[in-house]
N, C-alpha and C. Protein backbone atom coordinates (compact mmCIF):
# COMPACT_ATOMS: atom_id res chain seq x y z
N UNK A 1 -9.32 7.27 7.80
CA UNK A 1 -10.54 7.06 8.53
C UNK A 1 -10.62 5.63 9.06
N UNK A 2 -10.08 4.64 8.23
CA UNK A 2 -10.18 3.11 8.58
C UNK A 2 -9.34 3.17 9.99
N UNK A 3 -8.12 3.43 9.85
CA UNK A 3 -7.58 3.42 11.23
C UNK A 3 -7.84 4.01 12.20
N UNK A 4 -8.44 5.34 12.21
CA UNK A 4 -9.21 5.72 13.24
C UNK A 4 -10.52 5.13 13.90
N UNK A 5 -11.38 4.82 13.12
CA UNK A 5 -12.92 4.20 13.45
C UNK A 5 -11.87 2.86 14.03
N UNK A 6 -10.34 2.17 13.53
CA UNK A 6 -10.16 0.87 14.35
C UNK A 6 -9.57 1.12 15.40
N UNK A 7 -9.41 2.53 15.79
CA UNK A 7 -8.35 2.30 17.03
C UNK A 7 -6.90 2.12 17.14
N UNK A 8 -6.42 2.27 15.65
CA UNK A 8 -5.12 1.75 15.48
C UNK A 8 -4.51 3.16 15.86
N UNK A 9 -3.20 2.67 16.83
CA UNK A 9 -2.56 4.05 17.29
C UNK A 9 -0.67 3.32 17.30
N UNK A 10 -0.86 2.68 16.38
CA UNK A 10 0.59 2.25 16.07
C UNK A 10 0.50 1.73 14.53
N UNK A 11 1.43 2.28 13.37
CA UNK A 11 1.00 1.78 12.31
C UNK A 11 2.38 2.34 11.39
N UNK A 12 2.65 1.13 10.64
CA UNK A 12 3.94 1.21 9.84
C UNK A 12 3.46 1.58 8.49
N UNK A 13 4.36 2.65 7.78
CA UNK A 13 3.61 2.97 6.37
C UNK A 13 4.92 2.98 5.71
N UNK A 14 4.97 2.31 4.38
CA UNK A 14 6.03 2.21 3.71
C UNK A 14 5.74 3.58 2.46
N UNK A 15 6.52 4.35 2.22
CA UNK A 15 6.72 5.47 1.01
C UNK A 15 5.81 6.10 0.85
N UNK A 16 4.61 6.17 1.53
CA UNK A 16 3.02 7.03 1.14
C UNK A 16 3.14 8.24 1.38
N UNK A 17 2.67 9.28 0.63
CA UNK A 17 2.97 10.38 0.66
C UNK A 17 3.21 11.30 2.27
N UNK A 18 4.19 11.62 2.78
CA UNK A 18 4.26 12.54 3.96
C UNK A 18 2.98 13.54 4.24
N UNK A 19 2.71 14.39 2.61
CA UNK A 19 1.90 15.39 2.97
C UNK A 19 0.47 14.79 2.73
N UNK A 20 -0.04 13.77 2.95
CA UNK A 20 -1.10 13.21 2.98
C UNK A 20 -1.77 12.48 3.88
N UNK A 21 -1.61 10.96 3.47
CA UNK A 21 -2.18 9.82 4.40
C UNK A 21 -0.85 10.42 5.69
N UNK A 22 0.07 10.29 5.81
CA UNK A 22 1.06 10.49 6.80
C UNK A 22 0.65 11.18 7.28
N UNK A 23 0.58 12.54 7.29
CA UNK A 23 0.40 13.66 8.10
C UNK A 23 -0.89 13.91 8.43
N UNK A 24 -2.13 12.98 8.03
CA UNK A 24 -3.52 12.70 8.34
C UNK A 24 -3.75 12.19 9.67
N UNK A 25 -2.83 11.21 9.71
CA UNK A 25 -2.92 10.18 10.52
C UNK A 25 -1.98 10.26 11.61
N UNK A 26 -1.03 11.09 11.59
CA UNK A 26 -0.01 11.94 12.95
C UNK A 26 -1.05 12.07 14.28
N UNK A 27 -2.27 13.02 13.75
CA UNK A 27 -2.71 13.44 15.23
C UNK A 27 -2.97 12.46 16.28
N UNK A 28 -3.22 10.97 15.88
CA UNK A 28 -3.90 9.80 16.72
C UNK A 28 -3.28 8.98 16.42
N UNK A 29 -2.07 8.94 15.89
CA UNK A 29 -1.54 7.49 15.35
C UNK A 29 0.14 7.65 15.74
N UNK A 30 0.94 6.68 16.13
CA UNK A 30 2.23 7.08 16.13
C UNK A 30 2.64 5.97 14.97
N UNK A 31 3.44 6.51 14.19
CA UNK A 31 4.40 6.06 13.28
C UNK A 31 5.31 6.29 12.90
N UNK A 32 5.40 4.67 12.36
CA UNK A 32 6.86 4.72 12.02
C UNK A 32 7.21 4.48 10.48
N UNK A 33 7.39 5.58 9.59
CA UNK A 33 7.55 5.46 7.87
C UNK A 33 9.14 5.07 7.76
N UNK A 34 8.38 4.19 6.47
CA UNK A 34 9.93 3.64 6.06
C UNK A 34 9.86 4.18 4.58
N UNK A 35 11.22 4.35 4.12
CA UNK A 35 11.46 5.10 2.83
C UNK A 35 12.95 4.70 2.37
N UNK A 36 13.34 4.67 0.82
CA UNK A 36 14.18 4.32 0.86
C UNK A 36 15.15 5.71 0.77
N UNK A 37 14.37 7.03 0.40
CA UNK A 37 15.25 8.32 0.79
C UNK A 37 15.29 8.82 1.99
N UNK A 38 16.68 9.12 2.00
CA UNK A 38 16.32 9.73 4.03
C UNK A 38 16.18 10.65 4.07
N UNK A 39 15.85 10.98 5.23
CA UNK A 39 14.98 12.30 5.70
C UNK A 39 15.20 12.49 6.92
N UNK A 40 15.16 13.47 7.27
CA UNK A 40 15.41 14.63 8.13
C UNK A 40 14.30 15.24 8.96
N UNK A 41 13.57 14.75 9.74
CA UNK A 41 12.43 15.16 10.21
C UNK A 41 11.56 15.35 11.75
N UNK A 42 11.47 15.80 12.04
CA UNK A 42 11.44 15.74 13.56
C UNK A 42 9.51 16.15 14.27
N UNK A 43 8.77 15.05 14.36
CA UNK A 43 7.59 15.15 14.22
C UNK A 43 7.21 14.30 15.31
N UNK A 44 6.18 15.07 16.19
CA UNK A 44 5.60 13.73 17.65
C UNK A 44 4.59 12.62 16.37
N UNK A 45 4.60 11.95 17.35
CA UNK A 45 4.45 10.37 16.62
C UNK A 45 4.87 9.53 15.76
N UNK A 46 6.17 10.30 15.04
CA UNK A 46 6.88 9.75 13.97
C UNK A 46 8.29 9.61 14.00
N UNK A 47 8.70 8.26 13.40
CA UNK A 47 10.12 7.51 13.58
C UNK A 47 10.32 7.42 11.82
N UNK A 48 11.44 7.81 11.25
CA UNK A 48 11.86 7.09 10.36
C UNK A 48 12.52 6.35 10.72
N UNK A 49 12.66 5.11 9.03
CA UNK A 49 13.60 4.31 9.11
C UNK A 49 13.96 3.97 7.82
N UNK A 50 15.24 4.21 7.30
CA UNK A 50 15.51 3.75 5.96
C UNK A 50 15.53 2.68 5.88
N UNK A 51 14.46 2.40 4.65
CA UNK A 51 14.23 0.95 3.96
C UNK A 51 13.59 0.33 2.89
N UNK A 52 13.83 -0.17 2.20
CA UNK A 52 13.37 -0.76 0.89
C UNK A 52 11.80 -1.70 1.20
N UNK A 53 10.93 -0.97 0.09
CA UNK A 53 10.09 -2.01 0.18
C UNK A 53 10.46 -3.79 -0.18
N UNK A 54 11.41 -4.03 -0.88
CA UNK A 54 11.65 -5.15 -0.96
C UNK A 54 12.47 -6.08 -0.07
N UNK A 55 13.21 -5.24 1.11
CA UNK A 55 13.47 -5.69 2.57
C UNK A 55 13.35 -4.83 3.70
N UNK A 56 12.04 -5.34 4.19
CA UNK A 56 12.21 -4.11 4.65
C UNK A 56 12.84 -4.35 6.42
N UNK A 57 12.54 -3.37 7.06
CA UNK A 57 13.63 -4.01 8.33
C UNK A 57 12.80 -4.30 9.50
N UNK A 58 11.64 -5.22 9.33
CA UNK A 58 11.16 -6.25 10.28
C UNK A 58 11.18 -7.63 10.29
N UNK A 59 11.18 -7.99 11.38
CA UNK A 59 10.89 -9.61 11.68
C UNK A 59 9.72 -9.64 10.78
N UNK A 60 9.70 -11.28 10.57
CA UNK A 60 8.61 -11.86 9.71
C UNK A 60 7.44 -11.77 11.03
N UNK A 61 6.24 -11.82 10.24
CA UNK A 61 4.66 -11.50 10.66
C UNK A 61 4.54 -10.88 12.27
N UNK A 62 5.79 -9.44 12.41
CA UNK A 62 5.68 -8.49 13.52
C UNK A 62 5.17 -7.14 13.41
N UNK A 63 4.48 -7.11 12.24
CA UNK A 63 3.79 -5.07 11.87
C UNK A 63 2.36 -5.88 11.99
N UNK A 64 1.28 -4.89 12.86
CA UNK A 64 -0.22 -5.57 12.74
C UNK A 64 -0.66 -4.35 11.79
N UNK A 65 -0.39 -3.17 11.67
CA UNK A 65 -0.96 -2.12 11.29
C UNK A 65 0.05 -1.69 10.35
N UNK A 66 -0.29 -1.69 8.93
CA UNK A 66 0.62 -1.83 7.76
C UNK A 66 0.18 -1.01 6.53
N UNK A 67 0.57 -0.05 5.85
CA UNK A 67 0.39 0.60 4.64
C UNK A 67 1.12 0.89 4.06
N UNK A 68 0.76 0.86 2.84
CA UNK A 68 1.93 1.57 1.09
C UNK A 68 0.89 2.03 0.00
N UNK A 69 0.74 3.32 0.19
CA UNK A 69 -0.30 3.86 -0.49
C UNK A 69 0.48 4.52 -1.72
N UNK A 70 0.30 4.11 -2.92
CA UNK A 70 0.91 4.76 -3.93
C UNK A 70 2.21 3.99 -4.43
N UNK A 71 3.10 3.03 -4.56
CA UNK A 71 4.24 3.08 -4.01
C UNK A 71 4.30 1.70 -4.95
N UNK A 72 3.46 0.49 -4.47
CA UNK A 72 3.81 -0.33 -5.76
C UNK A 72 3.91 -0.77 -7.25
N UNK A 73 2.94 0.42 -7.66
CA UNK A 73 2.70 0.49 -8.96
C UNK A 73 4.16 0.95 -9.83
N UNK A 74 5.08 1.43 -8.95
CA UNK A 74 6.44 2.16 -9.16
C UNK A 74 7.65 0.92 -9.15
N UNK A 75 7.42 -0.27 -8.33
CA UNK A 75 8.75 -1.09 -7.82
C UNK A 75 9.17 -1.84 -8.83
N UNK A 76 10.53 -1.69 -9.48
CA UNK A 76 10.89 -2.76 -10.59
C UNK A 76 10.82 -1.57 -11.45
N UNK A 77 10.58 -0.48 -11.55
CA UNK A 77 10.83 0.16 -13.16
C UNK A 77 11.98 0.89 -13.14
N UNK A 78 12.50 1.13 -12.18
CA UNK A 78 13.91 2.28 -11.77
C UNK A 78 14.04 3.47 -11.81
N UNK A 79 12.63 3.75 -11.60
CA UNK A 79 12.76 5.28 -11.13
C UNK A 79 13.03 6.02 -10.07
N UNK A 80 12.74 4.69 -8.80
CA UNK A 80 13.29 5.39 -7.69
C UNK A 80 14.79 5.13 -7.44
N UNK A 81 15.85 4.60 -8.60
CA UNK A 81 16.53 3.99 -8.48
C UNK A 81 16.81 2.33 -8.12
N UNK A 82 15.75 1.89 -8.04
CA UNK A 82 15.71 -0.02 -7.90
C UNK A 82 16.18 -0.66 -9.42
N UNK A 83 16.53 -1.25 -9.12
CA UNK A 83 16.78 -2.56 -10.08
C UNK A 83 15.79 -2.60 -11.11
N UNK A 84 15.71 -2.31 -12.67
CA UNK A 84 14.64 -3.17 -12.74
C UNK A 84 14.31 -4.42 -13.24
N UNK A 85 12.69 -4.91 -13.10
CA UNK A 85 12.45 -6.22 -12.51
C UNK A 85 10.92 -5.94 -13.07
N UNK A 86 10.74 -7.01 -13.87
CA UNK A 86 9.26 -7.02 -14.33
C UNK A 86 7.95 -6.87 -13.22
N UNK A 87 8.66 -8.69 -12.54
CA UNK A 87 8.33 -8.46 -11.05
C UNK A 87 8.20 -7.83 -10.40
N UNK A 88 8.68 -6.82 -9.85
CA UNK A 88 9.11 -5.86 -8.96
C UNK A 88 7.85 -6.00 -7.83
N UNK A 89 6.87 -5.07 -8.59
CA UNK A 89 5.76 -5.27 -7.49
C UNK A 89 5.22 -6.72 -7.06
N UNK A 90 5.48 -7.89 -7.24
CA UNK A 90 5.23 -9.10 -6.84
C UNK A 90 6.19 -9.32 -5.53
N UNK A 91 7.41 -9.40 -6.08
CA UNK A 91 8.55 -9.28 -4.55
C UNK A 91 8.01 -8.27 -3.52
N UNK A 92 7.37 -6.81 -3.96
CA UNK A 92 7.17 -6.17 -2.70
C UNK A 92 5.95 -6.51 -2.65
N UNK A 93 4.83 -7.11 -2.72
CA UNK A 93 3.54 -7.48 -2.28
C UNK A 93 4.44 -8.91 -1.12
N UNK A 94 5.42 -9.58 -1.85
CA UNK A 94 5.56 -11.24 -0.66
C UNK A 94 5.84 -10.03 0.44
N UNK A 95 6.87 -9.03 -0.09
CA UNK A 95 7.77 -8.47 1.05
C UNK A 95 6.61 -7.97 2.30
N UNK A 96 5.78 -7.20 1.99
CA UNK A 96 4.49 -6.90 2.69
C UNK A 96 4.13 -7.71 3.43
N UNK A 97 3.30 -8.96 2.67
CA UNK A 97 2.72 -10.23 4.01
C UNK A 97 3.80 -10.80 4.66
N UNK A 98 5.20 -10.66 4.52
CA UNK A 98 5.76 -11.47 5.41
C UNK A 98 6.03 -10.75 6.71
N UNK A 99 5.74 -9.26 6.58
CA UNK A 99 5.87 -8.75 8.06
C UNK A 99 4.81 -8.79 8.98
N UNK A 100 3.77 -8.62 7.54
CA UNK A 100 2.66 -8.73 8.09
C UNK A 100 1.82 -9.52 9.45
N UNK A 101 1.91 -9.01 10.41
CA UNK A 101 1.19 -10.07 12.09
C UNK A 101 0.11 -10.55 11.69
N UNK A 102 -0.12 -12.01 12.19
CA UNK A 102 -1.03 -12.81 11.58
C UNK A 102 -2.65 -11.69 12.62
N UNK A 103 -3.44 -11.79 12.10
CA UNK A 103 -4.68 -10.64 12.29
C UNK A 103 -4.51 -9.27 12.12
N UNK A 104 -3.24 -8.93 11.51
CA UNK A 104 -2.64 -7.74 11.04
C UNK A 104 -3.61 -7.36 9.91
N UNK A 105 -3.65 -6.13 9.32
CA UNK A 105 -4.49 -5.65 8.30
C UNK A 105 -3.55 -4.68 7.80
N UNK A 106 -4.04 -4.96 6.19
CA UNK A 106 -3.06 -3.87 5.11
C UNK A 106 -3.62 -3.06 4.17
N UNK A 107 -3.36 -1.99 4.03
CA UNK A 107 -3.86 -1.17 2.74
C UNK A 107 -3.03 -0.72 2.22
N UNK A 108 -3.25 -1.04 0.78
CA UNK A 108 -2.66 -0.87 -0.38
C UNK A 108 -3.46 -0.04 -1.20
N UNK A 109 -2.92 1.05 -1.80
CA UNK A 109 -3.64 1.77 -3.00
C UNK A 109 -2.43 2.03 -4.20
N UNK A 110 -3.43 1.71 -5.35
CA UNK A 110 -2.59 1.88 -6.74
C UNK A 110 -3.81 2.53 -7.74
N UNK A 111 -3.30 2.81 -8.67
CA UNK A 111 -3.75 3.08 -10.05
C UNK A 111 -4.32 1.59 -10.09
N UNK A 112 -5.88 1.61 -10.92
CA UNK A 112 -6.64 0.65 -11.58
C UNK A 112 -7.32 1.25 -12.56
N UNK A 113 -7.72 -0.24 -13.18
CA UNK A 113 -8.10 0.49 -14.47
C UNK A 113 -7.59 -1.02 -15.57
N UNK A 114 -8.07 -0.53 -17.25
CA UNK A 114 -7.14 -1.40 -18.16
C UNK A 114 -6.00 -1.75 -17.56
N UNK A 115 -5.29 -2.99 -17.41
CA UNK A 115 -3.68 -2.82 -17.37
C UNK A 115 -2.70 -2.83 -18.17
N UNK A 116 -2.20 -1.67 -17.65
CA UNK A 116 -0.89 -1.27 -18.37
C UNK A 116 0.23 -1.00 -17.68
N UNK A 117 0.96 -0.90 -18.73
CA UNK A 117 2.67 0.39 -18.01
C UNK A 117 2.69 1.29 -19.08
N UNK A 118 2.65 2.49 -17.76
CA UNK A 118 2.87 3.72 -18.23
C UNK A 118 4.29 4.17 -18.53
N UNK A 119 4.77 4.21 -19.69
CA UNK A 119 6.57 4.40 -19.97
C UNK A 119 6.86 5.14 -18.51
N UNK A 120 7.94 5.47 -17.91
CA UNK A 120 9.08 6.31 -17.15
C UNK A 120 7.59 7.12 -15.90
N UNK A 121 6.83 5.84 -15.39
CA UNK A 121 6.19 6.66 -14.84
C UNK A 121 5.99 5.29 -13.46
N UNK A 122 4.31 4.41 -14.02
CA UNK A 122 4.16 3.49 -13.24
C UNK A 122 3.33 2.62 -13.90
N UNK A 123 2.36 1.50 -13.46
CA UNK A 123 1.95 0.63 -14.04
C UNK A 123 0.43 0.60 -13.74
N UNK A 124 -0.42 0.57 -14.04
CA UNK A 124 -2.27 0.38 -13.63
C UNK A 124 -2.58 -0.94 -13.58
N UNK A 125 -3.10 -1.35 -12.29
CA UNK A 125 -3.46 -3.41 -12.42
C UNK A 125 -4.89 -3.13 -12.35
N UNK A 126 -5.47 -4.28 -13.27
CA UNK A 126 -6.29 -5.53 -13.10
C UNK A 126 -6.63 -5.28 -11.52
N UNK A 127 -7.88 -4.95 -10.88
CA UNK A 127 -7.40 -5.07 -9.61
C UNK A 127 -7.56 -6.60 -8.80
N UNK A 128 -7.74 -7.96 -9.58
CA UNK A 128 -7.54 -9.07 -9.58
C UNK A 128 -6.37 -9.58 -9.40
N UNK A 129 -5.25 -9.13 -10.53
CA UNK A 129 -3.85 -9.01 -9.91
C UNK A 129 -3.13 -8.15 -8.49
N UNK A 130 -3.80 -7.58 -8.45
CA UNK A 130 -3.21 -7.25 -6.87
C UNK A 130 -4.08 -8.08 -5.66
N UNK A 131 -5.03 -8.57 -5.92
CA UNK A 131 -5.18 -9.61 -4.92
C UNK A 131 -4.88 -10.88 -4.80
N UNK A 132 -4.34 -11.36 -6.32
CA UNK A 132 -3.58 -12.34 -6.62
C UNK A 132 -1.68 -12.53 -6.10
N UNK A 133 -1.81 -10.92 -6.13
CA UNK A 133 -0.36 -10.30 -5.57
C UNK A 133 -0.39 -10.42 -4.23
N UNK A 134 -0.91 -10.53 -3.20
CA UNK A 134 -1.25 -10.72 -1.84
C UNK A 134 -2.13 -11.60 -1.87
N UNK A 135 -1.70 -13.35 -1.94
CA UNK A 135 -2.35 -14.12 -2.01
C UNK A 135 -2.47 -14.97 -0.98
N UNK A 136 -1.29 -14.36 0.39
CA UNK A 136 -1.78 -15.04 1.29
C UNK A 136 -2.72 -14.46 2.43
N UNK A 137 -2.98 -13.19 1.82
CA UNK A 137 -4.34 -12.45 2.76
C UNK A 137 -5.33 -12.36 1.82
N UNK A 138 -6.65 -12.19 3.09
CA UNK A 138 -7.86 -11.82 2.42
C UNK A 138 -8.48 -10.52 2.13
N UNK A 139 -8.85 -10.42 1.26
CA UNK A 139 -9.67 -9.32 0.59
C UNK A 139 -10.64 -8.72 2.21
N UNK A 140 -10.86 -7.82 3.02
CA UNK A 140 -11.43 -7.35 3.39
C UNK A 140 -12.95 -6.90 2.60
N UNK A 141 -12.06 -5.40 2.16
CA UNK A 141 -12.62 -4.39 1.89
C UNK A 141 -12.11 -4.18 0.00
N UNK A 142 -12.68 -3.29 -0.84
CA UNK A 142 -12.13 -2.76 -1.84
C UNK A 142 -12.97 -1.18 -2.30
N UNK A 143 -12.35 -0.20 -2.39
CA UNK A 143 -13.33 0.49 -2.56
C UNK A 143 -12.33 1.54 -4.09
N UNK A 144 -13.41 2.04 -4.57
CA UNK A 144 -12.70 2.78 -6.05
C UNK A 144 -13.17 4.44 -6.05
N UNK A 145 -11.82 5.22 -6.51
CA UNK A 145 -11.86 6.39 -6.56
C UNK A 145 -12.55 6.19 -8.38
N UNK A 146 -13.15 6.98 -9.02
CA UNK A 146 -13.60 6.54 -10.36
C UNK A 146 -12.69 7.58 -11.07
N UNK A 147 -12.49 7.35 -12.86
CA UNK A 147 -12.08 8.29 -13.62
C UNK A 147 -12.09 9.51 -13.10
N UNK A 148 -13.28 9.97 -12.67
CA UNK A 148 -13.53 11.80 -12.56
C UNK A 148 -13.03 12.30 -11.16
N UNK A 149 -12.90 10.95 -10.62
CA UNK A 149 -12.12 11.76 -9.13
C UNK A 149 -13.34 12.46 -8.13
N UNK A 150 -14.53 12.10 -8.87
CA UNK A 150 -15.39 12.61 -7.84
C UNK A 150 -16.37 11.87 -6.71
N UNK A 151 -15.95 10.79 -6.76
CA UNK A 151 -16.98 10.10 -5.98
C UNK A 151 -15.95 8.59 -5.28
N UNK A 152 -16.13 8.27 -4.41
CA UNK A 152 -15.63 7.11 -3.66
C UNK A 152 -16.66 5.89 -3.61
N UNK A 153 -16.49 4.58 -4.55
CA UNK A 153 -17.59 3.87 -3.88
C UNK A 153 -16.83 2.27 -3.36
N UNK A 154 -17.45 2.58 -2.47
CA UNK A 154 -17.23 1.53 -1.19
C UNK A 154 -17.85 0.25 -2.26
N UNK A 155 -16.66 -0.71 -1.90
CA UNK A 155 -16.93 -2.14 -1.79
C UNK A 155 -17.06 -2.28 -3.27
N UNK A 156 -16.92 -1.41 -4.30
CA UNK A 156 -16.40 -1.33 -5.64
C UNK A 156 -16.70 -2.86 -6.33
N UNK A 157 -17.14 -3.05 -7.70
CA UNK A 157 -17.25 -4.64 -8.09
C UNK A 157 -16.15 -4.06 -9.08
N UNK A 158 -15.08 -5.43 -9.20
CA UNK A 158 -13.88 -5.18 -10.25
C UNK A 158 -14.35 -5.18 -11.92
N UNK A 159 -15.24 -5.44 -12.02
CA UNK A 159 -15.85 -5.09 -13.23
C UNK A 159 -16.46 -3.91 -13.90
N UNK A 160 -16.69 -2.74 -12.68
CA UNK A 160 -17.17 -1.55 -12.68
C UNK A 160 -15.78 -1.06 -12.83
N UNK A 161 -14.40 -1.47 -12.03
CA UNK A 161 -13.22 -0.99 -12.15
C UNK A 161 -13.03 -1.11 -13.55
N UNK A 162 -12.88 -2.21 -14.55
CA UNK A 162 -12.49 -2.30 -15.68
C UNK A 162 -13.11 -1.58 -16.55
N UNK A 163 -13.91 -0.47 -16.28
CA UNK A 163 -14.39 0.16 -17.17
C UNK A 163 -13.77 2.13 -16.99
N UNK A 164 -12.84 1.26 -16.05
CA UNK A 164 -12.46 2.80 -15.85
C UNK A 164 -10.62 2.99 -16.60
N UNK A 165 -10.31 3.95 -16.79
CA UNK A 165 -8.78 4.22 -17.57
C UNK A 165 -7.89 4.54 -16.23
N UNK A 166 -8.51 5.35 -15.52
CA UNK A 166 -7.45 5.55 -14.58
C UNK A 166 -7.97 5.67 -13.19
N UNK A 167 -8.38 5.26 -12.78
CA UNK A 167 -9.04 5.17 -11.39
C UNK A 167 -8.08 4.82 -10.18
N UNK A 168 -8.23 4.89 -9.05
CA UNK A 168 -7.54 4.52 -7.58
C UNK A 168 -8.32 3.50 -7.27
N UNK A 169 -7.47 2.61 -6.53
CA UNK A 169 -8.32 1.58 -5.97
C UNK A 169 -7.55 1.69 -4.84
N UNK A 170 -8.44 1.08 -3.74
CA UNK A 170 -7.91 1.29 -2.19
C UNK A 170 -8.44 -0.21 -1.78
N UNK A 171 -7.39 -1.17 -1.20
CA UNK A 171 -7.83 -2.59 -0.98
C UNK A 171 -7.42 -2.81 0.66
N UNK A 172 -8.08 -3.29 0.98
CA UNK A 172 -7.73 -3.66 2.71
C UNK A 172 -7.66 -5.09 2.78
N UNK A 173 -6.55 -5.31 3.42
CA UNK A 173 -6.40 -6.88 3.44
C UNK A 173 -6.66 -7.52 4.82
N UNK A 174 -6.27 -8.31 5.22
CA UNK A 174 -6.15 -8.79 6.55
C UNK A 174 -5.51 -10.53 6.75
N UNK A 175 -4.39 -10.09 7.43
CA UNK A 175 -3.72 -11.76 7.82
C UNK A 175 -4.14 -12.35 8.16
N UNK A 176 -4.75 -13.74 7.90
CA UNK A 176 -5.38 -14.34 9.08
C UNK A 176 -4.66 -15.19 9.90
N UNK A 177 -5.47 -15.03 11.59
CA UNK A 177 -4.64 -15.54 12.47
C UNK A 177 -4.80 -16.65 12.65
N UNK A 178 -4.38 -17.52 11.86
CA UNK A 178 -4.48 -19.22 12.04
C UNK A 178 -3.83 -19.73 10.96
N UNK A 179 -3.10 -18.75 10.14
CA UNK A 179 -2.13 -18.86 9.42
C UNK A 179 -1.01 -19.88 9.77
């Protein structure tokens, strides 16, 4: 919905689910998903391109319209086959803002909640650490899916998050252009 109400009709999404945000956002949007499994796919508005969130294959600050929904809570444990790396999701948060176009905007969604790591699965942040993780953009927006999965609230306070075990958080960033 964010990219529609903005008009965005060009927009790079790193690993977010195909049968979801991807295929939501096909009818008005052309993109181009990057993944590090290839695929085979033949769809109007859509380009793959094999690639790692931790390099991925743009010039520095050339994507204005940028997403990885689901995807970092996973980087560094080796399940998708990566390296692992405590870090992991820190390298792919720099990897993010550096493609990032300065007035570019990003959304990121992960598991929030207590933080933890979940053994052979993924990790839940603090959602303080993920804005600490993208520390050279600003916080837009933040909004939280809650425990029960039933309600969305906009603009979420991270303290209402910490009371949740497993919640979604959805964060919108934005480059600024004077960077």
């Amino acid at each position: 919905q964010y990219l529609f109400n903005n008009k965005v009709f060009e927009h790079v999404d790193v690993g977010s689910a195909l049968n979801g945000f991807v295929s939501h956002i096909l009818p008005f949007c052309c993109v181009t998903y990057i993944d590090i499994r290839s695929l085979d796919l033949n769809l109007k508005n859509f380009e793959f391109k094999k690639g790692s969130i931790l390099s991925l294959p743009f010039n520095n600050d050339s994507v204005m319209s940028l997403s990885s929904l689901h995807v970092i809570e996973h980087i560094g444990l080796g399940r998708y086959g990566d390296q692992i790396n405590p870090d992991g999701y820190i390298d792919a948060a720099k990897e993010l803002q550096r493609v990032l176009s300065h007035g570019g905007t990003l959304l990121i969604s992960t598991p929030v909640g207590k933080e933890r790591l979940c053994f052979d699965a993924h990790r839940i942040f603090d959602p303080q650490t993920i804005v600490d993780s993208f520390n050279s953009l600003d916080l837009v927006e933040f909004s939280l899916i809650n425990d029960q999965g039933d309600k969305i609230i906009a603009n979420a306070s991270f303290d209402t998050v910490r009371k949740c075990r497993y919640g979604c958080g959805l964060f919108i960033f934005k480059k600024n252009r004077f960077q």
